[in-house]
Protein backbone atom coordinates (compact mmCIF):
# COMPACT_ATOMS: atom_id res chain seq x y z
CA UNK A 1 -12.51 -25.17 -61.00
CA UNK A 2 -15.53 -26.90 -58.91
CA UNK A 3 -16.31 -25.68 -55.85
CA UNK A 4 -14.48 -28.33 -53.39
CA UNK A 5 -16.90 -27.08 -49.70
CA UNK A 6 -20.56 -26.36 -50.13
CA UNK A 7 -22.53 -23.28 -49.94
CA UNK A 8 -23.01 -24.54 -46.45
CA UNK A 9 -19.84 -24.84 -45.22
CA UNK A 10 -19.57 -20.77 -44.69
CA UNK A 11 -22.39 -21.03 -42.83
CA UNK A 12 -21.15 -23.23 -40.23
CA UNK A 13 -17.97 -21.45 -40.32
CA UNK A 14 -20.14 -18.41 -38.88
CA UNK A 15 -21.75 -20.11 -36.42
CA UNK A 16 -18.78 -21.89 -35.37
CA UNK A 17 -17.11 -18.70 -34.50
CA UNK A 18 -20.04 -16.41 -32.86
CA UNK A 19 -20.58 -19.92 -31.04
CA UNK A 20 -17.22 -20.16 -29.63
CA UNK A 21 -17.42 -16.34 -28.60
CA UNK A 22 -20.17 -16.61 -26.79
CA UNK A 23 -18.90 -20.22 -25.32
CA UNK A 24 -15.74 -18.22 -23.81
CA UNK A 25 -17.90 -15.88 -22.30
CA UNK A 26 -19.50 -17.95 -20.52
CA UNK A 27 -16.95 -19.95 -19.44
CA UNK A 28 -15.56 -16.84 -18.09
CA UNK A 29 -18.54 -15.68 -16.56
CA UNK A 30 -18.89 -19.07 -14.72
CA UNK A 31 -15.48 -19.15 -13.09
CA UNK A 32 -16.16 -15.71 -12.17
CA UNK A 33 -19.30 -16.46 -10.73
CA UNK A 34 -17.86 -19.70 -8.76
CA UNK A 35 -14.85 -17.66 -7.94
CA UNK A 36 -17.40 -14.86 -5.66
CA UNK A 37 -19.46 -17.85 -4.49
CA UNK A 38 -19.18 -19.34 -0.91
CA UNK A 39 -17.58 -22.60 -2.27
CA UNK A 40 -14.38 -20.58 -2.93
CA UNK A 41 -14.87 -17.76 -0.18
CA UNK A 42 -16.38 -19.60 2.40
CA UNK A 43 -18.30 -16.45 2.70
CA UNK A 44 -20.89 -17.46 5.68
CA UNK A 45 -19.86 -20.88 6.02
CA UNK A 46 -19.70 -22.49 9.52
CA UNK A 47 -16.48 -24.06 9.91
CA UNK A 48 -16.69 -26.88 13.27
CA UNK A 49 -14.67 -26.18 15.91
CA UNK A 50 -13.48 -28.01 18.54
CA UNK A 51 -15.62 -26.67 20.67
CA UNK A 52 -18.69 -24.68 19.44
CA UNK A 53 -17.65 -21.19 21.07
CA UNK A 54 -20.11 -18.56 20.79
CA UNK A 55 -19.87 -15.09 20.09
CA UNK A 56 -23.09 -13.99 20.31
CA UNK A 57 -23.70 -15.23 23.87
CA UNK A 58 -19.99 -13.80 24.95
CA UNK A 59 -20.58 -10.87 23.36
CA UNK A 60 -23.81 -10.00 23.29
CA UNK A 61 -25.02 -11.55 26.35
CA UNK A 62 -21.93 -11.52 28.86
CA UNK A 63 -20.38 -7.95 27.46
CA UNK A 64 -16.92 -9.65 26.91
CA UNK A 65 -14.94 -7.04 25.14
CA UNK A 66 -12.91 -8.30 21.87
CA UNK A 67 -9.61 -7.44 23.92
CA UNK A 68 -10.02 -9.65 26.49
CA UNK A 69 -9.66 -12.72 24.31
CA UNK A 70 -8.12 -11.18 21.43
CA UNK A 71 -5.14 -9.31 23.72
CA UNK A 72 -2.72 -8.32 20.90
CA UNK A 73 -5.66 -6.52 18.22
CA UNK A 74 -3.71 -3.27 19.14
CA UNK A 75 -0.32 -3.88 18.78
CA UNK A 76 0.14 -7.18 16.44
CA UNK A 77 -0.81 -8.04 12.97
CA UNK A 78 -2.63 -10.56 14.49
CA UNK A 79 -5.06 -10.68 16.84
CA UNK A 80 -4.50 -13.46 19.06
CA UNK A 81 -6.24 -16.39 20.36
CA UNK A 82 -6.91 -16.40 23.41
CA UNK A 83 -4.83 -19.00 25.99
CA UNK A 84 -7.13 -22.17 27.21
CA UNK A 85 -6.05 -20.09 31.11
CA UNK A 86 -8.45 -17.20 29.64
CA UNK A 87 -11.75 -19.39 28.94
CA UNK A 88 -10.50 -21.28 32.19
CA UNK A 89 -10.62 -17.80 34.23
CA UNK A 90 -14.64 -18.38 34.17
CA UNK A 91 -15.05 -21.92 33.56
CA UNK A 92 -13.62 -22.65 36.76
CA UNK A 93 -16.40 -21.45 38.23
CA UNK A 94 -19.47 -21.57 35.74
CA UNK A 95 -20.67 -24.48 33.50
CA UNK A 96 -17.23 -26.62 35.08
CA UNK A 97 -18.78 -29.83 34.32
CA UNK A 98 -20.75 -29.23 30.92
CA UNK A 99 -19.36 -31.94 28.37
CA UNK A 100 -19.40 -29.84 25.94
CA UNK A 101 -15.99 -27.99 27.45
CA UNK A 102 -14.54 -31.20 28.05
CA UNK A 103 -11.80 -30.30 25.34
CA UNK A 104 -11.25 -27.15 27.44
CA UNK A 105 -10.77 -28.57 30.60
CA UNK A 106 -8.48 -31.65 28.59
CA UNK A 107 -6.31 -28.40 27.04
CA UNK A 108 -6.06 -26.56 30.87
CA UNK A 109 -4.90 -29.77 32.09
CA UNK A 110 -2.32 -30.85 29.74
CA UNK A 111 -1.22 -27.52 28.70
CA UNK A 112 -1.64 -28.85 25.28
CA UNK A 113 -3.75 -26.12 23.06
CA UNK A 114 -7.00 -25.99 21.47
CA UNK A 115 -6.54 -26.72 18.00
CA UNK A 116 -8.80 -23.69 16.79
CA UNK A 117 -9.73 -23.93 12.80
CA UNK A 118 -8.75 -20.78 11.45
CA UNK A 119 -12.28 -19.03 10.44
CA UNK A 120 -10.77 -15.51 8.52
CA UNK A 121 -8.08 -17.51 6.30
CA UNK A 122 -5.87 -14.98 4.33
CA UNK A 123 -3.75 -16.28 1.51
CA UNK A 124 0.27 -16.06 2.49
CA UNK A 125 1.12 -13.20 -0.24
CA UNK A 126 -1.24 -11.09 1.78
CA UNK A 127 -0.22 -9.11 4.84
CA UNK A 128 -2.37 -7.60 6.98
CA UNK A 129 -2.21 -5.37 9.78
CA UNK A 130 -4.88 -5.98 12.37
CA UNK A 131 -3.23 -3.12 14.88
CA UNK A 132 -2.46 -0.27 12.23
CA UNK A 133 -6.48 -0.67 11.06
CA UNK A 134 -7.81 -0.12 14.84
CA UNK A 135 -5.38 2.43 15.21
CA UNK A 136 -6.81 4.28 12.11
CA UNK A 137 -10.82 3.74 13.19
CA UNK A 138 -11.68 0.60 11.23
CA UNK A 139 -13.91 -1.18 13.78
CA UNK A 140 -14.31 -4.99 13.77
CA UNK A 141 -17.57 -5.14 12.77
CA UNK A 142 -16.58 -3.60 9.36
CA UNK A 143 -14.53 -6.73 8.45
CA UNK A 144 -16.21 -9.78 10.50
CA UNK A 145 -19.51 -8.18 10.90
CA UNK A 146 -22.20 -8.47 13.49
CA UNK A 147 -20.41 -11.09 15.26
CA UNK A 148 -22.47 -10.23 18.48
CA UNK A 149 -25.17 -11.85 16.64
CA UNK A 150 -23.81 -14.73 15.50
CA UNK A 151 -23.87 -18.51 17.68
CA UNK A 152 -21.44 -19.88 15.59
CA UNK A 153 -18.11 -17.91 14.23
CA UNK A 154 -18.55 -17.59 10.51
CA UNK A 155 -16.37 -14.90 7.35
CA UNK A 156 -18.71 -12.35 6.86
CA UNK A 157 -17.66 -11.32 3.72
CA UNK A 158 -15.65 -12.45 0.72
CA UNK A 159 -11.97 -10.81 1.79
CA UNK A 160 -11.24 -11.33 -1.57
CA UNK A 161 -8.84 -8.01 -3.33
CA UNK A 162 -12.08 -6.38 -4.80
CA UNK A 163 -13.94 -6.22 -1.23
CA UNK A 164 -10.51 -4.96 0.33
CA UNK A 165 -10.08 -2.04 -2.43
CA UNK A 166 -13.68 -0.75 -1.83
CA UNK A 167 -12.35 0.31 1.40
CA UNK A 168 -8.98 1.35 0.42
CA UNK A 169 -9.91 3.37 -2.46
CA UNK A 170 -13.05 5.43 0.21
CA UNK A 171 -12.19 4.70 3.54
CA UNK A 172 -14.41 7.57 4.51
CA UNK A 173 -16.95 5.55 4.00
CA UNK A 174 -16.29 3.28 6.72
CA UNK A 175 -13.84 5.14 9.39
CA UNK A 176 -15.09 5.34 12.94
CA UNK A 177 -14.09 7.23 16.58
CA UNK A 178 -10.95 5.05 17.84
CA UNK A 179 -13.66 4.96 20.87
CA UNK A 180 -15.92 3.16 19.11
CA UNK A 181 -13.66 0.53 17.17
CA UNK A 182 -15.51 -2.55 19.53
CA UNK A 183 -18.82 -1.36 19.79
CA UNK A 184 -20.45 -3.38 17.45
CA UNK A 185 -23.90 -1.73 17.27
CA UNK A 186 -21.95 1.80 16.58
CA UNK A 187 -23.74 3.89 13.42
CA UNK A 188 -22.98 7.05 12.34
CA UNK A 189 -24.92 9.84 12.50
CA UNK A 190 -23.51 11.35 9.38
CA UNK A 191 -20.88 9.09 7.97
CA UNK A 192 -20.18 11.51 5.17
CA UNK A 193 -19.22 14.40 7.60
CA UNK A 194 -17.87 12.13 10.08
CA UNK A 195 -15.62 10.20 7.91
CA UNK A 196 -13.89 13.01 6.10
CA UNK A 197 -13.00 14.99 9.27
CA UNK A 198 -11.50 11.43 10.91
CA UNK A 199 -9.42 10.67 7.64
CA UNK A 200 -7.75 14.15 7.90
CA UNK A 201 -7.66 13.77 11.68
CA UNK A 202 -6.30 9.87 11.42
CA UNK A 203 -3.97 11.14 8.33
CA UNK A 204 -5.43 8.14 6.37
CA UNK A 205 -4.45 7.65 3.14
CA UNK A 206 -5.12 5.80 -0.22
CA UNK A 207 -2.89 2.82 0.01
CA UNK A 208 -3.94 1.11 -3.02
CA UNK A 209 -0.71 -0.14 -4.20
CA UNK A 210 0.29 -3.42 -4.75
CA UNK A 211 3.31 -3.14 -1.67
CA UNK A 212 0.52 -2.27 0.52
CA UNK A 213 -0.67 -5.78 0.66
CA UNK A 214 1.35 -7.93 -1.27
CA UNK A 215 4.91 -7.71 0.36
């Protein structure tokens, strides 16, 4: 019987394969990468705001403590945002006629509020807890970073499930003193010590389950 394909044809056949192997894998390795980049994690992008509040000169330069604009951190899942009244409680008498807080002064007039864009954007099958993390020592540095330093609010990190489960699965790694949950220049001296006498003494655990977050 003749031979109907050429020698060739296994040949290709080979390459064919390997090259659709290796084509997979890096198509997989691409929508990894793009799913970890900023594009999808808007890992330390600016988002604008309505007005261009920031925290490094609160912060940092006035000493406002994250409670007084963020009131319900200790008792809510969520933090809070602060009434226009609040900004107004200083603004009435400092920087009253900068343009810049014209949208303030609008929102305190009208009682109509500040449409804040949302910087730390969880999906809606996660829950989180904002209150039961202070209460166990996670300060807020360890999840929005240095945000004494920064002019313009920005996410910090990528707050995708892998980031999260660092910190679940060795939370003595990152565990502070309740005292120092808003002190965002706060280093241990020995976190290794430190944060396996606080987890026994905070009596936290591994929550690593699905339930945990996903509820």
């Amino acid at each position: 019987m003749p031979q109907i394909f050429h020698r060739s044809t296994n040949t290709l056949a080979r390459l064919s394969i390997f090259g659709a192997v290796f084509f997979l894998a890096g198509l997989v390795w691409i929508l990894m990468t793009l799913d970890r980049s900023s594009y999808n994690t808007r890992e330390g992008v600016i988002i604008n705001q309505p007005v261009p509040f920031s925290h490094s000169h609160h912060v940092a330069g006035l000493g406002v403590d994250c409670r007084y604009c963020h009131t319900s951190v200790e008792k809510a899942a969520f933090a809070g945002m602060p009434p226009t009244a609040t900004c107004m409680n200083c603004h009435k008498q400092i920087w009253s006629d900068a343009p810049m807080l014209e949208p303030v002064r609008e929102s305190y007039r009208t009682g109509v509020p500040i449409e804040w864009v949302r910087v730390h954007d969880l999906p809606d099958f996660v829950y989180f807890n904002h209150s039961i993390h202070v209460a166990k020592g996670i300060g807020c540095a360890s999840c929005h970073g240095p945000v004494d330093k920064m002019p313009l609010m920005m996410q910090n990190e990528t707050l995708q499930m892998e980031w999260c489960l660092e910190c679940h699965r060795a939370p003595e790694e990152h565990v502070r003193p309740r005292e120092e949950i808003y002190n965002m220049a706060w280093e241990a001296e020995d976190q290794e010590e430190l944060g396996s006498r606080l987890v026994a003494e905070y009596e936290i655990g591994n929550l690593i389950s699905c339930s945990a977050c996903h509820r």
